[in-house]
Protein backbone atom coordinates (compact mmCIF):
# COMPACT_ATOMS: atom_id res chain seq x y z
CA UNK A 1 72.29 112.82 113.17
CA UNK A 2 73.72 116.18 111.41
CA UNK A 3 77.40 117.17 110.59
CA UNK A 4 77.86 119.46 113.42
CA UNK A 5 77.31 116.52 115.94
CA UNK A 6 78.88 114.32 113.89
CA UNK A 7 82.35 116.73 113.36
CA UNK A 8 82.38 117.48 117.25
CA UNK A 9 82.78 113.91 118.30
CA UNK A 10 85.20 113.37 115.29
CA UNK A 11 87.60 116.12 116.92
CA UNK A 12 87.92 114.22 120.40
CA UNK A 13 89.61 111.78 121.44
CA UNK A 14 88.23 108.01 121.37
CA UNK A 15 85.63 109.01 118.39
CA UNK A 16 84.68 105.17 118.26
CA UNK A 17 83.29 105.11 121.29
CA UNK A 18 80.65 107.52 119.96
CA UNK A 19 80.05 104.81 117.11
CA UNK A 20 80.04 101.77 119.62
CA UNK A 21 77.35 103.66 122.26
CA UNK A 22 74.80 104.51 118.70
CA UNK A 23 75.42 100.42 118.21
CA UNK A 24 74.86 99.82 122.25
CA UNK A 25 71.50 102.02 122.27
CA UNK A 26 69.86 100.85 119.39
CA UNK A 27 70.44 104.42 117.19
CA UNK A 28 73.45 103.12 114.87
CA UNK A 29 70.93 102.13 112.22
CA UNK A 30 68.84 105.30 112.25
CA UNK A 31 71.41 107.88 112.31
CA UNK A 32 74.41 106.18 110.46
CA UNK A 33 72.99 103.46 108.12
CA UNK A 34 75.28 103.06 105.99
CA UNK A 35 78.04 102.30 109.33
CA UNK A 36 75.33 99.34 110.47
CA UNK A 37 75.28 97.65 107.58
CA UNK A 38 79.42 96.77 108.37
CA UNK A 39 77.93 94.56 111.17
CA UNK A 40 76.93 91.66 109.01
CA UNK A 41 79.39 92.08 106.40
CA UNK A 42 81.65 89.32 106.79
CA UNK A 43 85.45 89.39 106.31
CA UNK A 44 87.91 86.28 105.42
CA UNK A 45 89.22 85.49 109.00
CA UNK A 46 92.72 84.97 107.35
CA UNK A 47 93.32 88.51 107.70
CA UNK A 48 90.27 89.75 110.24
CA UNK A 49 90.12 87.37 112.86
CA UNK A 50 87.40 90.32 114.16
CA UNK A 51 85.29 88.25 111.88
CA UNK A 52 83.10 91.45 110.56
CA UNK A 53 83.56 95.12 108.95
CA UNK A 54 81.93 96.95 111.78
CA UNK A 55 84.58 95.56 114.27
CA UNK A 56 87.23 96.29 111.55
CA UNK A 57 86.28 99.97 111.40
CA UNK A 58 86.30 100.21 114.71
CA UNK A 59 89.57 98.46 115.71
CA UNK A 60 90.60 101.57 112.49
CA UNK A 61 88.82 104.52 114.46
CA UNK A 62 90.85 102.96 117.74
CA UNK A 63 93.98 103.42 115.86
CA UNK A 64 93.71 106.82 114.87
CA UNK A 65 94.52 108.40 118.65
CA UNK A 66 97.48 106.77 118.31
CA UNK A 67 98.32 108.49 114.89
CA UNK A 68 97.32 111.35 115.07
CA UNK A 69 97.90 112.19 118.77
CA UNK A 70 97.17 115.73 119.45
CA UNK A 71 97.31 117.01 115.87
CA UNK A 72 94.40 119.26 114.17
CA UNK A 73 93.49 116.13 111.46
CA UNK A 74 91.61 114.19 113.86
CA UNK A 75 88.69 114.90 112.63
CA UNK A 76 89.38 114.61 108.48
CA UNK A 77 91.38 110.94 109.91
CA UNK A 78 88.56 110.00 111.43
CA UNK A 79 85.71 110.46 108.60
CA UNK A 80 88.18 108.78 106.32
CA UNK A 81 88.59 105.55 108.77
CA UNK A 82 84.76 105.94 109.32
CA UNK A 83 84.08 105.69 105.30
CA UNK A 84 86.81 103.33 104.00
CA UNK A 85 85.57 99.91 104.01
CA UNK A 86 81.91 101.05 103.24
CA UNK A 87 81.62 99.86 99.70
CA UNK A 88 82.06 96.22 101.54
CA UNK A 89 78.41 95.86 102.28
CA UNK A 90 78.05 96.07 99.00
CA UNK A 91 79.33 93.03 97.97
CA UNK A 92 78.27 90.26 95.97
CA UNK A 93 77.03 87.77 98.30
CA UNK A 94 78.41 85.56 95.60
CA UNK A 95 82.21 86.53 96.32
CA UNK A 96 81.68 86.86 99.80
CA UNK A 97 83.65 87.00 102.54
CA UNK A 98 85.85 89.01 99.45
CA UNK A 99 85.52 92.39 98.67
CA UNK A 100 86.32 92.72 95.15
CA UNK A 101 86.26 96.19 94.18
CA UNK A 102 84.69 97.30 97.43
CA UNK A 103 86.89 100.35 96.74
CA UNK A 104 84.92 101.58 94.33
CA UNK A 105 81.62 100.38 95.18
CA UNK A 106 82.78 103.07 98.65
CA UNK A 107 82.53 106.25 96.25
CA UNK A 108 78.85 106.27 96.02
CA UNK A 109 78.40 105.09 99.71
CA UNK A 110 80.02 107.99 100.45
CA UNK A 111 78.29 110.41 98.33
CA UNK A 112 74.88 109.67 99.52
CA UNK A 113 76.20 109.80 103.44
CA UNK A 114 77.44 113.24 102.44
CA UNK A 115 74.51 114.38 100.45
CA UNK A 116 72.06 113.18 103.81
CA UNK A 117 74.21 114.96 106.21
CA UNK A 118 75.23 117.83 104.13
CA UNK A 119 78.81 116.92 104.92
CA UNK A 120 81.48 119.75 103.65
CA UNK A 121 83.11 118.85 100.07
CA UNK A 122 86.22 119.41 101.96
CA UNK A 123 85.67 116.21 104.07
CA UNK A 124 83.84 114.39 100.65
CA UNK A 125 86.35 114.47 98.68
CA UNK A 126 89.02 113.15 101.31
CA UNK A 127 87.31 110.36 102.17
CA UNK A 128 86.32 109.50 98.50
CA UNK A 129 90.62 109.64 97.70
CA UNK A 130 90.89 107.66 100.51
CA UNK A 131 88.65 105.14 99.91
CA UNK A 132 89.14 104.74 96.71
CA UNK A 133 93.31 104.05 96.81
CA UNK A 134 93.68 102.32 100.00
CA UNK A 135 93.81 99.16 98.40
CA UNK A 136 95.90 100.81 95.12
CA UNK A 137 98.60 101.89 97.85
CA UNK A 138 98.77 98.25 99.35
CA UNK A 139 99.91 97.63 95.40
CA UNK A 140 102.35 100.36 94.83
CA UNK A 141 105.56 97.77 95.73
CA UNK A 142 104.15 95.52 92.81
CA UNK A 143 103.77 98.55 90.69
CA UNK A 144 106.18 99.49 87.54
CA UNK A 145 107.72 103.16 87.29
CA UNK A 146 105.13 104.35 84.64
CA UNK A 147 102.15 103.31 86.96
CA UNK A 148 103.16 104.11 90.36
CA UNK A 149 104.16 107.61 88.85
CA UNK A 150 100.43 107.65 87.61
CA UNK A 151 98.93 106.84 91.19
CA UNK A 152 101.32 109.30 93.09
CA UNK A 153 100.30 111.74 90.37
CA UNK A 154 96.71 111.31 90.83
CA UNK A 155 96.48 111.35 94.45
CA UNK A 156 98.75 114.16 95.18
CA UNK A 157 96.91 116.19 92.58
CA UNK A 158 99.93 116.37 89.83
CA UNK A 159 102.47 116.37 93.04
CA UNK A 160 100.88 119.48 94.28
CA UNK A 161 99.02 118.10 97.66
CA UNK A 162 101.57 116.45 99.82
CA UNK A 163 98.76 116.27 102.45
CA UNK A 164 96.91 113.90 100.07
CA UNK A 165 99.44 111.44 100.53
CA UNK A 166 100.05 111.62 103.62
CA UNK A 167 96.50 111.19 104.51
CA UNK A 168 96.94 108.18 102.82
CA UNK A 169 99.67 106.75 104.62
CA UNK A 170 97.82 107.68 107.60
CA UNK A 171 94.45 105.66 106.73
CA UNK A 172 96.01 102.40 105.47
CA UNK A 173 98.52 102.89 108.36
CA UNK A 174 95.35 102.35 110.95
CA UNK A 175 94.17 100.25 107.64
CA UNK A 176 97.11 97.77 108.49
CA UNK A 177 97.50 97.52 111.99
CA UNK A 178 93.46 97.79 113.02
CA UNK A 179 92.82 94.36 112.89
CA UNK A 180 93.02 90.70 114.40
CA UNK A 181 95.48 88.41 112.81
CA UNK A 182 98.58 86.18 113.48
CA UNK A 183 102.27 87.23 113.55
CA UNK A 184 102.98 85.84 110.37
CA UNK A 185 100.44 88.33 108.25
CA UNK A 186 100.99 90.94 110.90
CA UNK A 187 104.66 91.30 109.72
CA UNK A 188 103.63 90.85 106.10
CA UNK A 189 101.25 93.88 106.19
CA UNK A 190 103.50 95.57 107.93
CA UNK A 191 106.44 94.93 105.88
CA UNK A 192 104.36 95.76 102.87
CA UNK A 193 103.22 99.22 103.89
CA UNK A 194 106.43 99.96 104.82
CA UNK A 195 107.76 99.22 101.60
CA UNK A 196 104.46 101.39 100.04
CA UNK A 197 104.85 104.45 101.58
CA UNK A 198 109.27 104.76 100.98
CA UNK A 199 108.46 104.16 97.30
CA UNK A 200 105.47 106.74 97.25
CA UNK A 201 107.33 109.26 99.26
CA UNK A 202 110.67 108.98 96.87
CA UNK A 203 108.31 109.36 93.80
CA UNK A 204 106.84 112.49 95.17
CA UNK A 205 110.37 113.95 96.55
CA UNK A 206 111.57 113.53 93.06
CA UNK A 207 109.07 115.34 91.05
CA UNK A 208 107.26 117.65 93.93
CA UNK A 209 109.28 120.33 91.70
CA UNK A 210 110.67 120.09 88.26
CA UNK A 211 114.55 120.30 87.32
CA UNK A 212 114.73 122.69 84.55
CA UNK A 213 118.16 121.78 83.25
CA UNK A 214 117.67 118.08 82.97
CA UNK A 215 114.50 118.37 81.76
CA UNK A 216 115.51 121.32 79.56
CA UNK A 217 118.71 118.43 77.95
CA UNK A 218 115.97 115.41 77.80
CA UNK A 219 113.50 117.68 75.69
CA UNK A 220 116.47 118.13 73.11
CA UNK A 221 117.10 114.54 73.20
CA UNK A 222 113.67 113.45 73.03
CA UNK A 223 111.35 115.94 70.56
CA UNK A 224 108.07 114.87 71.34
CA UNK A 225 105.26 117.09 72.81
CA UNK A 226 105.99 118.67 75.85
CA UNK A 227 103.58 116.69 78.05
CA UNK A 228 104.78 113.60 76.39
CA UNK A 229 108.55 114.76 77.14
CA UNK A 230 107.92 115.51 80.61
CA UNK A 231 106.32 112.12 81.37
CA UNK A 232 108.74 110.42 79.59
CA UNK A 233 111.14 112.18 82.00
CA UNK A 234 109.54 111.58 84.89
CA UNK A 235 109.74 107.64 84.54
CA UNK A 236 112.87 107.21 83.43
CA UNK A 237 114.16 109.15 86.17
CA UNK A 238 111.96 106.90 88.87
CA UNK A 239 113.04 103.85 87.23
CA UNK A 240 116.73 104.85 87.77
CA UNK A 241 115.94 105.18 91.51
CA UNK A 242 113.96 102.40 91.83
CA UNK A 243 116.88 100.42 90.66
CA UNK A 244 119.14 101.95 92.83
CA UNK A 245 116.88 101.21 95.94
CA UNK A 246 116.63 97.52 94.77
CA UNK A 247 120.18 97.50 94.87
CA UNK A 248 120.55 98.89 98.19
CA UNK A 249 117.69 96.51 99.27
CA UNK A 250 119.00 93.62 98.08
CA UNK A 251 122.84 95.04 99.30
CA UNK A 252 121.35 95.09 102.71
CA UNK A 253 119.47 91.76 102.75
CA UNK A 254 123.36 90.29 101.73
CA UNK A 255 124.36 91.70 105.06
CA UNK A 256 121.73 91.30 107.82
CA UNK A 257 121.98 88.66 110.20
CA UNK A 258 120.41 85.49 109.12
CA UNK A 259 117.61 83.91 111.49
CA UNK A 260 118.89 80.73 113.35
């Protein structure tokens, strides 16, 4: 396996079929270890009913067609799907079927795959973001102002790589929906992203670009440093909106039509 054959099937269509042929032949192991070892890494059939990794990943690669549909990220989508759960066959076998921290443990999974295949730092560093917050995104509704202003911050590159986040959304978007569960969590992940992504996108519309006149009156009302003033800003003005999207969330709960 080299990166040239590996980025030409990432830019079609139905990239997991490549993946599941290497698995039906008897080549997965040799020329994508790190992608066999998902096979006998278990999951906690409460929320993968697919029972392993592998057929997680692969339910993941499935669901990026549908996302991206004829758009030019196929490709950088696909890597990121391919390399987000890796850091699970890592895993304690103490914890297992958990994965604790697998996002983490993914970072250097990653690194050596890219080292081996001499993979751009272009697609390295995408699937390391990736990896790494795809479970920190799943959080962001349980998240106060301060630290969900940290994680948009940190992904977006100090709210200067819009594509960063929406990668994101796009990878815990096939995240969420490629697996095998019931109705009941199906709704609850779904829900849950949902809820994820609006306050992560209202975070980054509010601070993609600074306002210099309120910032210019809260610096006069608040003489600290100027990094200190501008992140004191920042969360007081997300914690107003927050509020106000409670309100209007709880404004519209009041309203809907109750279930029979």
């Amino acid at each position: 396996m080299n990166w040239f054959k590996l980025y030409d099937e990432m830019k079609k269509f139905h990239f997991y079929k490549f993946i599941e042929k290497m698995k039906e032949d008897g080549t997965l192991e040799q020329k994508l270890p790190e992608v066999f070892a998902l096979i006998e890494t278990p999951e906690r059939l409460t929320y993968h009913e697919e029972g392993n990794t592998y057929s997680h990943t692969i339910l993941v690669l499935k669901q990026v067609d549908y996302i991206v549909g004829s758009g030019p990220n196929r490709a950088e989508l696909n890597f990121c799907a391919l390399c987000h759960d890796l850091g699970k066959a890592l895993t304690p076998k103490d914890i297992l079927p958990k994965h604790i921290g697998h996002e983490n443990r993914g970072v250097d999974v990653i690194l050596s795959l890219c080292d081996r295949l001499d993979i751009p730092i272009s697609f390295q560093d995408k699937a390391i973001l990736t990896c790494r917050n795809h479970m920190a995104f799943l959080r962001c509704s349980e998240m106060r102002p301060s630290k969900l202003l940290r994680f948009v911050d940190q992904v977006t590159d100090g709210f200067k790589r819009s594509h960063n986040l929406n990668l994101l959304f796009d990878l815990c978007y096939g995240d969420s929906n490629g697996r095998i569960c019931n109705e009941e969590n199906k709704k609850l992940h779904d829900d849950n992203y949902g809820k994820c992504m609006s306050l992560c996108k209202a975070t980054f519309n509010l601070f993609d670009s600074r306002d210099p006149k309120d910032f210019h009156d809260f610096v006069c009302h608040n003489p600290n440093s100027f990094s200190q003033s501008w992140n004191n800003f920042k969360i007081k003005k997300l914690s107003k909106r927050l509020k106000e999207m409670k309100r209007l969330e709880d404004q519209y709960n009041q309203l809907a039509p109750q279930p029979l």
